[in-house]
Structures are given as C-alpha cells and as structure tokens.
N, C-alpha and C. Protein backbone atom coordinates (compact mmCIF):
# COMPACT_ATOMS: atom_id res chain seq x y z
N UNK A 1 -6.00 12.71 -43.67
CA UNK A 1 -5.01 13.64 -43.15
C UNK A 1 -3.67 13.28 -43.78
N UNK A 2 -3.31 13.72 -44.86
CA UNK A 2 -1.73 13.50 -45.74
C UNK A 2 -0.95 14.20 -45.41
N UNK A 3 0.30 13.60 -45.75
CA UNK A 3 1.44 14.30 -45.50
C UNK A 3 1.54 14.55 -43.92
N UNK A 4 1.01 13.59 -42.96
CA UNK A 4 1.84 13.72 -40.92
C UNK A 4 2.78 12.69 -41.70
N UNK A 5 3.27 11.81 -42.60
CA UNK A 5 4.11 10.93 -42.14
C UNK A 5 3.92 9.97 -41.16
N UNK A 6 2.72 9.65 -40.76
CA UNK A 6 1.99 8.48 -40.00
C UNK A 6 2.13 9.22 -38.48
N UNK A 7 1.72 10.69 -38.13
CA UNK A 7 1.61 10.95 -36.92
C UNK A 7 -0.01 11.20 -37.06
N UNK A 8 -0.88 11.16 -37.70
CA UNK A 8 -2.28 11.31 -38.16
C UNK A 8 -2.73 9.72 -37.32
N UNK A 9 -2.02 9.10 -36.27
CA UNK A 9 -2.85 7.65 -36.45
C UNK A 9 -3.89 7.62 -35.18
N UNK A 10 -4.50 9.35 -34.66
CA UNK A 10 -5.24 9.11 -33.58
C UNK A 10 -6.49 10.75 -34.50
N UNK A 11 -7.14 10.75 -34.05
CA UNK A 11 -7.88 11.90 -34.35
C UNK A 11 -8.03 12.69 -33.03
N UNK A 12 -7.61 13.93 -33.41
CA UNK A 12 -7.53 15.28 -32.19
C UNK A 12 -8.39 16.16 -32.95
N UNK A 13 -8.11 17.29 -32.20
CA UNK A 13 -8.76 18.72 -32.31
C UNK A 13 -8.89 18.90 -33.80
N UNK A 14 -7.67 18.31 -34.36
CA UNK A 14 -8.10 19.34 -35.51
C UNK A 14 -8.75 18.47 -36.48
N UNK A 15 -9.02 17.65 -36.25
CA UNK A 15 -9.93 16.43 -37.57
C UNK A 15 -11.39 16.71 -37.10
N UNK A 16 -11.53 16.57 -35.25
CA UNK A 16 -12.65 17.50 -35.09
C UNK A 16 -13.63 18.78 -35.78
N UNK A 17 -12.85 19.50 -35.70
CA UNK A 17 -12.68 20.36 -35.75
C UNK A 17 -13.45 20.80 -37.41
N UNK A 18 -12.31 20.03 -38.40
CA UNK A 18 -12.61 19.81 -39.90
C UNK A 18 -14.17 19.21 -39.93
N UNK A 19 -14.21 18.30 -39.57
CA UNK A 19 -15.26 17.58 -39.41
C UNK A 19 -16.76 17.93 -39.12
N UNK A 20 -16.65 18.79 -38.06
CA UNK A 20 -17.88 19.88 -37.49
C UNK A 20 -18.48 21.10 -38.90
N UNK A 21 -16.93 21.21 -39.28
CA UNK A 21 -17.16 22.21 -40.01
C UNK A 21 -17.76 21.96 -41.18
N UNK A 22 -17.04 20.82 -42.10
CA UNK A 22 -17.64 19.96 -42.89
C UNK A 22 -18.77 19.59 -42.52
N UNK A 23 -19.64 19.25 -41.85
CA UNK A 23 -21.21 19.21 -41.67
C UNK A 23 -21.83 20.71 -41.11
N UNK A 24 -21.42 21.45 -41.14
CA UNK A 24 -21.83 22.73 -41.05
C UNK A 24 -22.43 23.23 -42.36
N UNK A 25 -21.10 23.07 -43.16
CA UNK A 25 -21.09 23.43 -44.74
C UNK A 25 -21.80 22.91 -45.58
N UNK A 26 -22.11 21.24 -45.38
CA UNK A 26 -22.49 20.60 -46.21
C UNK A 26 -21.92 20.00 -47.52
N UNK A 27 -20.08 20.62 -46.78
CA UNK A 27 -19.22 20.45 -48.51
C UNK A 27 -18.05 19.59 -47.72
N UNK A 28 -16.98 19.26 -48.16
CA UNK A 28 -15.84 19.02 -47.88
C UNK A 28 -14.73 19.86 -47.54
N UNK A 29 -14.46 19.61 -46.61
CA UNK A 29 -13.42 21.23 -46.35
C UNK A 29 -11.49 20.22 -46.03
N UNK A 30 -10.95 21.50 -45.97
CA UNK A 30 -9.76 20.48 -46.13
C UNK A 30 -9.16 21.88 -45.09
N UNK A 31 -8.11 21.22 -44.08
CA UNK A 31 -7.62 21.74 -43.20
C UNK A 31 -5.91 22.00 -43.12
N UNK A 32 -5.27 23.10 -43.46
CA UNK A 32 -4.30 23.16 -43.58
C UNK A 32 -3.19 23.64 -42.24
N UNK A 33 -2.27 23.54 -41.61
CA UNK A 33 -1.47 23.73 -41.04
C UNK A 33 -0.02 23.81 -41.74
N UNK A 34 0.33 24.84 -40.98
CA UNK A 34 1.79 25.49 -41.73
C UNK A 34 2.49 24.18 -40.15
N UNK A 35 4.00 24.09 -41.15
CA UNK A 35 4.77 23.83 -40.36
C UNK A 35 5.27 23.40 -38.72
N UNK A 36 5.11 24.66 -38.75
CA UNK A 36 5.35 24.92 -36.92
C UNK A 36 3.90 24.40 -36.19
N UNK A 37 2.47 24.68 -36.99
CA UNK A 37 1.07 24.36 -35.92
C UNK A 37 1.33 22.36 -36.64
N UNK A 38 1.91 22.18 -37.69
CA UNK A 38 1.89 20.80 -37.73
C UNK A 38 2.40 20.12 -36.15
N UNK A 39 3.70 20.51 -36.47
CA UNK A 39 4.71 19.87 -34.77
C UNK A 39 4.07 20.04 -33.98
N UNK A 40 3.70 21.47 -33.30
CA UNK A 40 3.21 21.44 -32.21
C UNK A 40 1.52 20.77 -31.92
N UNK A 41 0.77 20.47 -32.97
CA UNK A 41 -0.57 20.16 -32.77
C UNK A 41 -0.63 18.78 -32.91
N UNK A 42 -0.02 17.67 -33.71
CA UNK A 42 -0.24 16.76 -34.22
C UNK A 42 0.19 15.24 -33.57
N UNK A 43 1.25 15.83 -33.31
CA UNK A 43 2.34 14.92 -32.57
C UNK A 43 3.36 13.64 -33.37
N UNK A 44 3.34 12.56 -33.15
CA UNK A 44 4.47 12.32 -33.85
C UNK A 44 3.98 10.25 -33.41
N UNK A 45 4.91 9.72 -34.81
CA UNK A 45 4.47 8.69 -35.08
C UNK A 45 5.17 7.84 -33.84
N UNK A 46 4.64 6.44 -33.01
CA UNK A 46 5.55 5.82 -32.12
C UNK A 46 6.62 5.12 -32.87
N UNK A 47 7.83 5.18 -32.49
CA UNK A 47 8.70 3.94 -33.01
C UNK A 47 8.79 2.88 -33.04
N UNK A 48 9.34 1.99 -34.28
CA UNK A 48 9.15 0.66 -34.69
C UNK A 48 10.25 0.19 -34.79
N UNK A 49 9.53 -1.22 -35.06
CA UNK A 49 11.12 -2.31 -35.33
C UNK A 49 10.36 -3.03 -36.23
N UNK A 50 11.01 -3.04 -37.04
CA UNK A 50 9.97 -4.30 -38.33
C UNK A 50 10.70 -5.14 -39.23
N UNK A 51 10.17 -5.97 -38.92
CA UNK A 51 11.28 -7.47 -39.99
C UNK A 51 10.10 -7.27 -40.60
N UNK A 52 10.47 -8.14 -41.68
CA UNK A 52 9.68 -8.22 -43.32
C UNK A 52 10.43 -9.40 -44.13
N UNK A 53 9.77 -10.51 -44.37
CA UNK A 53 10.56 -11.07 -45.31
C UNK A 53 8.90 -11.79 -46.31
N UNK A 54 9.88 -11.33 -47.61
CA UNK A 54 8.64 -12.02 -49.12
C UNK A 54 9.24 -13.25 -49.51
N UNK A 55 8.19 -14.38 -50.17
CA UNK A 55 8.21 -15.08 -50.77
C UNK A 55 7.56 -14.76 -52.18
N UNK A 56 8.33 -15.13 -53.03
CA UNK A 56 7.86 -15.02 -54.51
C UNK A 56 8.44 -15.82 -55.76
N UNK A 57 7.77 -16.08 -56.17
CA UNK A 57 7.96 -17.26 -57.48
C UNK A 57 8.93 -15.89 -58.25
N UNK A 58 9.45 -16.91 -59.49
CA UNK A 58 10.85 -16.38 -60.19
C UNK A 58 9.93 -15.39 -60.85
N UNK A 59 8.77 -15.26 -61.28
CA UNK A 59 8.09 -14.47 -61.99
C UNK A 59 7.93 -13.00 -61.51
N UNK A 60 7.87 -13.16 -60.20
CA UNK A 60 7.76 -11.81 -59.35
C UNK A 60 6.26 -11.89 -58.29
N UNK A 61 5.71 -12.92 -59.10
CA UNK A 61 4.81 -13.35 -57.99
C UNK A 61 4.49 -13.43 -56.66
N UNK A 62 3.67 -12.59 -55.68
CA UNK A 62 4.19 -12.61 -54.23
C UNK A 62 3.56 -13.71 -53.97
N UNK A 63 4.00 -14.56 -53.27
CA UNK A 63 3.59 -15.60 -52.62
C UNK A 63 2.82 -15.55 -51.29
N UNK A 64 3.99 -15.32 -50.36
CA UNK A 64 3.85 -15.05 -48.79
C UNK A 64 4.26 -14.01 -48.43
N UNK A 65 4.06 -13.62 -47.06
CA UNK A 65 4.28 -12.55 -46.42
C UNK A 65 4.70 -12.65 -44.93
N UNK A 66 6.09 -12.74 -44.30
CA UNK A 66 6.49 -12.91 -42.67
C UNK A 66 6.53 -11.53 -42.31
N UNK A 67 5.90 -11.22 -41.68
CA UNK A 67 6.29 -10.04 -40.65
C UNK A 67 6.01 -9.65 -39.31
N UNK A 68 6.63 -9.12 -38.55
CA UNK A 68 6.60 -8.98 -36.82
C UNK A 68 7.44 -7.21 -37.12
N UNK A 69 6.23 -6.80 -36.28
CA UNK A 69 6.18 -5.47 -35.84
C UNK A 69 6.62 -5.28 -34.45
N UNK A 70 7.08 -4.33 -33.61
CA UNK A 70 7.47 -3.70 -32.42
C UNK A 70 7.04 -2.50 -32.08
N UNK A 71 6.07 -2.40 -31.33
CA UNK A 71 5.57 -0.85 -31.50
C UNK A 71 5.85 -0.54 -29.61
N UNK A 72 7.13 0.50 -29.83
CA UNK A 72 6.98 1.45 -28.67
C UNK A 72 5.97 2.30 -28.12
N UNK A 73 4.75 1.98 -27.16
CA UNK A 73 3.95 2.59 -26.93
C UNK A 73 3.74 3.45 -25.75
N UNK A 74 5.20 3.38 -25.53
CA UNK A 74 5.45 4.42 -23.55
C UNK A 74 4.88 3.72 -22.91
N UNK A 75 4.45 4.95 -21.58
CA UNK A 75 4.30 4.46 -20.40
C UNK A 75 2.94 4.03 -20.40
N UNK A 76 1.79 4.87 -21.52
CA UNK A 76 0.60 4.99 -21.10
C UNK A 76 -0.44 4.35 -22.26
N UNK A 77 1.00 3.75 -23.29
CA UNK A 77 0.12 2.67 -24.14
C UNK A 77 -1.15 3.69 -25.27
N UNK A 78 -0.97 5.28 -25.76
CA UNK A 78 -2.08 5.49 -26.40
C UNK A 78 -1.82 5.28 -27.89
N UNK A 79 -1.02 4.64 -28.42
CA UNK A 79 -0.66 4.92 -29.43
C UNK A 79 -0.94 3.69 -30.62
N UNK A 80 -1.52 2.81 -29.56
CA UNK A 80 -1.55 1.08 -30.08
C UNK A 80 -1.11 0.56 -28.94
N UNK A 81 -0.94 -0.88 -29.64
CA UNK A 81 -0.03 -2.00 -28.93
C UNK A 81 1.25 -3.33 -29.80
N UNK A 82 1.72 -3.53 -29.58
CA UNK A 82 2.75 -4.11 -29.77
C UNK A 82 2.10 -5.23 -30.64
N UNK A 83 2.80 -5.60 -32.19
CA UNK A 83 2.09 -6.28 -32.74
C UNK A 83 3.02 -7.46 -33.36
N UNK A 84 2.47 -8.63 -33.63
CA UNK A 84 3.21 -9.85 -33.72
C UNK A 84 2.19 -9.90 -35.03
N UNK A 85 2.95 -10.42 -36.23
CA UNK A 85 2.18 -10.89 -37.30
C UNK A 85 3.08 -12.34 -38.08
N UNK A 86 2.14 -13.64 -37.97
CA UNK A 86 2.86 -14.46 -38.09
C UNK A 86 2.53 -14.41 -39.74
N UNK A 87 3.74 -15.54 -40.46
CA UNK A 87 3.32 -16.04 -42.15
C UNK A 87 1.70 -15.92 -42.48
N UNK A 88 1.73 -15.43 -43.76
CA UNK A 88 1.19 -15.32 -44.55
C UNK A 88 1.24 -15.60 -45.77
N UNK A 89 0.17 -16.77 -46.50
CA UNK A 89 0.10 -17.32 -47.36
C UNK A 89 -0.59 -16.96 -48.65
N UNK A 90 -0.47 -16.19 -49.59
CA UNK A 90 -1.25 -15.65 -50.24
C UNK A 90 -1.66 -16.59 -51.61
C-alpha cells in the first residue's frame, strides 16, 4: 500500500477488499483511491518522537546504531506500542 505516508500500518477494508479480489482473479490487482476516499478511509500515521544517533568510521562506514522511539498510541493503544531501542553494534 504506497504512498499513505505510513498511515497503511494496520490493514482495513480496503486491503481486504484488494485481496478477495485478487484471489478471485487469480492476478494482482492494485487499488486506487482519489484523495478525499484516501483521508477519509485510511486514517493517519500515530505520532513520534525519535532520537537517532550513528556511529561511523572516517570512511563512511556505519558502525552503530542508538535509537529510542515514542509512539503516541491514545487511549486505546491500536496503533502499536511505545518502543525503546537500545545501541546497536553492527
């Protein structure tokens, strides 16, 4: 599902939907929404807070990876959960 801008991160009606149809067909089908049925059908990504820090040799080499995520998930939590990601050593 391209182009929600990361509001695609649950499957509804309309991936259903694609999906049914695509085994109906026996082909691949691709599901388009204009604009306005995007907003109103799809919904919208939760908000974040995200630190990020790289380690990398002078070469450009990534080394490591620190990061800690914050995920606002409301009252009713469907969206995920709140994520802590400690160093990473690559």
């Amino acid at each position: 599902m391209g182009g929600g801008f990361g509001s695609k991160q649950s499957s509804g009606k309309w991936a259903v939907i694609a999906a049914m149809l695509a085994r109906e067909a026996g082909r691949p089908v691709q599901l388009m929404l204009n604009r306005w049925e995007e907003n109103l059908t799809t919904g919208n990504r939760a908000p974040t807070v995200q630190h990020l820090k790289l380690g990398a040799k002078n070469d450009g080499t990534l080394t490591a990876i620190d990061m800690a995520v914050t995920v606002s998930v409301g009252a009713n939590g469907s969206v995920g959960r709140g994520v802590r990601a400690v160093s990473v050593l690559i």
